[in-house]
N, C-alpha and C. Protein backbone atom coordinates (compact mmCIF):
# COMPACT_ATOMS: atom_id res chain seq x y z
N UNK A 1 -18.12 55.85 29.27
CA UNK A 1 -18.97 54.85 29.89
C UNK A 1 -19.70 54.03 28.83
N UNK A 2 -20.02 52.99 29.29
CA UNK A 2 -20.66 51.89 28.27
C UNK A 2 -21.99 51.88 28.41
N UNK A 3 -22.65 52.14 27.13
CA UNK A 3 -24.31 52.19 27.23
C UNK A 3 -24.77 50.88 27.75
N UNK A 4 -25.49 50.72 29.10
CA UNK A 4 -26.41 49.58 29.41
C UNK A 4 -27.43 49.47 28.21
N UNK A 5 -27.58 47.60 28.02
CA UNK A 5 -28.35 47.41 27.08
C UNK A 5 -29.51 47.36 27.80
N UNK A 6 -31.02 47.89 27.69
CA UNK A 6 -32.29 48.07 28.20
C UNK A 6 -33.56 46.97 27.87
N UNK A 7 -34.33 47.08 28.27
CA UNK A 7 -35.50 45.70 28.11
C UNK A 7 -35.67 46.25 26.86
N UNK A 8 -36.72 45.06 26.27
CA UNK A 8 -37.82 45.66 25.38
C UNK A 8 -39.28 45.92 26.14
N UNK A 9 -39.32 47.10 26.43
CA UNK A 9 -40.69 47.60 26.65
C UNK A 9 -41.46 48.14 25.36
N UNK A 10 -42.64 47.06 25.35
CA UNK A 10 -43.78 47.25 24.63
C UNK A 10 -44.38 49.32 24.19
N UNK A 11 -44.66 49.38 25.61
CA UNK A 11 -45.12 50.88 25.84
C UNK A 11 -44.19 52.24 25.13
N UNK A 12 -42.92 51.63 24.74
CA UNK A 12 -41.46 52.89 25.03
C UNK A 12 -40.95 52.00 23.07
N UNK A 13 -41.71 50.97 22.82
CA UNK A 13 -40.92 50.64 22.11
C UNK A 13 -41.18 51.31 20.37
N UNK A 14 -40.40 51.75 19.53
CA UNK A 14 -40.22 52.63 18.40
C UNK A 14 -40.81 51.42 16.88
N UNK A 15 -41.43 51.86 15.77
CA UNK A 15 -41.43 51.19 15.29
C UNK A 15 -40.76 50.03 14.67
N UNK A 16 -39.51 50.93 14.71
CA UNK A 16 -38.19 49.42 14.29
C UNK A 16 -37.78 49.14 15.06
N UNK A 17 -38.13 48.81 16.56
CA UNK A 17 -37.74 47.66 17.73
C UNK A 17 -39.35 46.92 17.15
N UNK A 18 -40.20 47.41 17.55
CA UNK A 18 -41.71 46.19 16.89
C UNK A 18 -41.42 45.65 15.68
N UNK A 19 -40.73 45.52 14.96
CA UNK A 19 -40.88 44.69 13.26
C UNK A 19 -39.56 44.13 14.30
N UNK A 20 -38.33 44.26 14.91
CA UNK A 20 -37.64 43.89 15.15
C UNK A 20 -37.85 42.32 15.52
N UNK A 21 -38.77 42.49 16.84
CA UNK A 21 -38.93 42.05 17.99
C UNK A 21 -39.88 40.97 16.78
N UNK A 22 -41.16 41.17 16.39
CA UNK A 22 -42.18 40.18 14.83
C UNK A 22 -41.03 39.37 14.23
N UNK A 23 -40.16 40.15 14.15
CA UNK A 23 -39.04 38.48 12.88
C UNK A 23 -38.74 38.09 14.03
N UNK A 24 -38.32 38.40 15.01
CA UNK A 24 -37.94 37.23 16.11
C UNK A 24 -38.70 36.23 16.66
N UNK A 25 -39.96 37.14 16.75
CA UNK A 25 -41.00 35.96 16.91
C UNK A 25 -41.56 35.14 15.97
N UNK A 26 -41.60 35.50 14.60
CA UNK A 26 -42.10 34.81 13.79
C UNK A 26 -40.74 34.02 13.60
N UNK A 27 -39.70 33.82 13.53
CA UNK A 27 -38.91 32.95 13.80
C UNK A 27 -38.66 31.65 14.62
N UNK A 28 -39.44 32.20 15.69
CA UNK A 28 -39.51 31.45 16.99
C UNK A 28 -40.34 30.55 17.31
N UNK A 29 -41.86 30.97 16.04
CA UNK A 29 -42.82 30.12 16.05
C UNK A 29 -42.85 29.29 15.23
N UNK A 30 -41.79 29.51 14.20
CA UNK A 30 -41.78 28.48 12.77
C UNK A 30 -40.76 27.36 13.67
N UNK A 31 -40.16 27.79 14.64
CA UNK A 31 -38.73 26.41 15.15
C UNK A 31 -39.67 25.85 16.07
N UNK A 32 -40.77 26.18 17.13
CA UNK A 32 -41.41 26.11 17.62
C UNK A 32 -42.32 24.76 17.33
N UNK A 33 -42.80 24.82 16.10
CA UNK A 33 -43.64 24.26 15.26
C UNK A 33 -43.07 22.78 14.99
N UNK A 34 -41.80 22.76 14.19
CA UNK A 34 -41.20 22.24 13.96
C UNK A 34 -40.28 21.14 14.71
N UNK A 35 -39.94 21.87 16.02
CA UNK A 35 -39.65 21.18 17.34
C UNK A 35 -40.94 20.31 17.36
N UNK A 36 -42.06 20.78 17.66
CA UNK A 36 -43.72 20.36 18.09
C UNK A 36 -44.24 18.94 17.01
N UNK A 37 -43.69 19.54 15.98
CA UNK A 37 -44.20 18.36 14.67
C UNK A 37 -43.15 17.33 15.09
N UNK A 38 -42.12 17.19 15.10
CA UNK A 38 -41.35 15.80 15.80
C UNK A 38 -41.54 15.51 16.59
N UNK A 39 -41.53 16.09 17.70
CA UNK A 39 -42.31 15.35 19.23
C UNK A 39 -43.97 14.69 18.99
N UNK A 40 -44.38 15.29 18.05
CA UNK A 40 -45.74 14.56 17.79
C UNK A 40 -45.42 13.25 17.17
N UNK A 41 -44.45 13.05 16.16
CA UNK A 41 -44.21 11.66 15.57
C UNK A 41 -43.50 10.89 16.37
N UNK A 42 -42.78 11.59 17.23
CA UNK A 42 -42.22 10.51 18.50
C UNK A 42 -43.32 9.82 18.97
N UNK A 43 -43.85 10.80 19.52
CA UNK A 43 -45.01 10.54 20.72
C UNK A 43 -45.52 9.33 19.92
N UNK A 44 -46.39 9.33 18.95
CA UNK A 44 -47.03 8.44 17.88
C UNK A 44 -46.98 7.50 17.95
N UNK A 45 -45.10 7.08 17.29
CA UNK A 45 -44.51 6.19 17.48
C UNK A 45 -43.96 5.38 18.92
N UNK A 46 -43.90 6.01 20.09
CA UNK A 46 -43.66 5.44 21.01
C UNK A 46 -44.82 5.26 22.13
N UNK A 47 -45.30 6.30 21.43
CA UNK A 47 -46.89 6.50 23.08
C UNK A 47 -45.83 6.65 24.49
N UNK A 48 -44.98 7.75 24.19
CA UNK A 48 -44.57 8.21 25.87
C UNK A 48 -44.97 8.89 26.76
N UNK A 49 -45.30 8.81 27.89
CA UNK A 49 -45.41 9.94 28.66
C UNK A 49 -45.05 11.43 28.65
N UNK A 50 -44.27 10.96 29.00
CA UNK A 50 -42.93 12.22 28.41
C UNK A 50 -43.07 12.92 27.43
N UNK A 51 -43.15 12.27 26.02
CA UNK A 51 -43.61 12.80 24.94
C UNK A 51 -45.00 13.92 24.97
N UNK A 52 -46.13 13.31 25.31
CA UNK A 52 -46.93 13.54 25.51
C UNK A 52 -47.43 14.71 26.89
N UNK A 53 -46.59 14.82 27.85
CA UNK A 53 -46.65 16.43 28.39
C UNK A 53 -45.66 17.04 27.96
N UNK A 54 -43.79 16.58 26.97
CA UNK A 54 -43.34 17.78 26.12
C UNK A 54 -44.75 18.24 25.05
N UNK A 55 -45.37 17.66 24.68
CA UNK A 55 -46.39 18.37 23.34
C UNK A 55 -47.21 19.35 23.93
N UNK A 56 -47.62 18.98 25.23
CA UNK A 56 -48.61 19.66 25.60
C UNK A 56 -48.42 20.80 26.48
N UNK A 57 -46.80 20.69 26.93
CA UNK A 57 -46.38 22.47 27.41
C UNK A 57 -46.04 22.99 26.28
N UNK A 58 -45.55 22.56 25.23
CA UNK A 58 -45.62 23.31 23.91
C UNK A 58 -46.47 23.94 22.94
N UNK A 59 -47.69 23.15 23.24
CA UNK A 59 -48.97 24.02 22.48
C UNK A 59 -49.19 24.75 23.61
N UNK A 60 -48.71 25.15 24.98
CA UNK A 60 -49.04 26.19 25.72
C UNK A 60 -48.19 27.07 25.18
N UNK A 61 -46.90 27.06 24.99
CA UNK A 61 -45.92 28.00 24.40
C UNK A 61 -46.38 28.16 23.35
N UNK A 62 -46.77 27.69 22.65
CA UNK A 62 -47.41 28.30 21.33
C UNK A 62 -48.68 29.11 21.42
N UNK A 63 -49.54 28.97 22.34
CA UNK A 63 -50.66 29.53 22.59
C UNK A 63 -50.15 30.69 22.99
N UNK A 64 -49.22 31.06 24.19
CA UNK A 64 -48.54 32.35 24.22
C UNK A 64 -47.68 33.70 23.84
N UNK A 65 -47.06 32.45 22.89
CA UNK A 65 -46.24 33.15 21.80
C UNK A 65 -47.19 33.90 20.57
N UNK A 66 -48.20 32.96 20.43
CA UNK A 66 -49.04 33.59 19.67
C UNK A 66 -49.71 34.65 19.90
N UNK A 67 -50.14 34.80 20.76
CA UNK A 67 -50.94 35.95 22.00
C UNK A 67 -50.26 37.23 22.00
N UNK A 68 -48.85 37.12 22.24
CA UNK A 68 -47.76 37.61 22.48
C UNK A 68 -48.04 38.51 21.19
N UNK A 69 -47.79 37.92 19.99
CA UNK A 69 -47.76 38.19 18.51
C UNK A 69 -48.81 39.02 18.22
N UNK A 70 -50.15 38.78 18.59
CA UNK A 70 -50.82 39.78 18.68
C UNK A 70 -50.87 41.16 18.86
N UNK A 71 -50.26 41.39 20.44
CA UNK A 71 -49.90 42.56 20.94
C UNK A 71 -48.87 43.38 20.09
N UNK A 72 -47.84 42.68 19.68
CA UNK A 72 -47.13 43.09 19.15
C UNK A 72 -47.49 43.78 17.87
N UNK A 73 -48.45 43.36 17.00
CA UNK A 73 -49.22 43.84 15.77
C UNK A 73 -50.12 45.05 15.95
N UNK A 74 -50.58 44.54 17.04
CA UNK A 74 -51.72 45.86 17.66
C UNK A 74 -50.69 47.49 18.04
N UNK A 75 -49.58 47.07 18.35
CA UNK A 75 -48.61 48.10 18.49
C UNK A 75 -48.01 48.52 17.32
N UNK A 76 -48.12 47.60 16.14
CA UNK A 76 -47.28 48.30 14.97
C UNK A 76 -48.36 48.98 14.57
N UNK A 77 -49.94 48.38 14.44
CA UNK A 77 -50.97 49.22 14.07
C UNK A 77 -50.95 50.72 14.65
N UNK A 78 -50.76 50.71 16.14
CA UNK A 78 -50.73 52.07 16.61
C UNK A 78 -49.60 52.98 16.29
N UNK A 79 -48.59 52.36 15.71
CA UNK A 79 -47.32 52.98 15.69
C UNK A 79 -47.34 53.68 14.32
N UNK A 80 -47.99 53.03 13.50
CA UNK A 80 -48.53 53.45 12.04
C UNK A 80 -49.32 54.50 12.00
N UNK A 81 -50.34 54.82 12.64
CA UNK A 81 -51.11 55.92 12.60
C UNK A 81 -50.58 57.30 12.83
């Protein structure tokens, strides 16, 4: 039989799924960023609408992702002890 692949649960998760799961996110926030910094020079340059709520569900995604990142640290802290 073929092992089902399983979530990542926070609660169940081992120290090397948490550093795992940190480069993915810290990955995610550097493309994140970077996506975010061009839509800002669009926006700039064009003054779009459009532009201007993509930026601003994106600093929500960033606000979460970051949040996110947190938890995730607070768990390697506990996982360390």
């Amino acid at each position: 039989m073929k092992k089902q692949k399983t979530k990542f649960v926070l609660a169940e998760a081992t120290l090397d799924e948490v550093n795992r799961q940190l480069k993915i996110n810290a990955f995610i926030i550097a493309l994140l960023v970077v996506i975010l910094s061009r839509n800002i020079m669009i926006f700039i340059r064009e003054s779009s609408f459009f532009y201007g709520f993509l930026i601003a569900v994106m600093f929500l995604l960033l606000f979460l992702i970051i949040k996110g990142r947190r938890l995730l640290k607070t768990r390697k802290q506990a996982l360390v002890k």
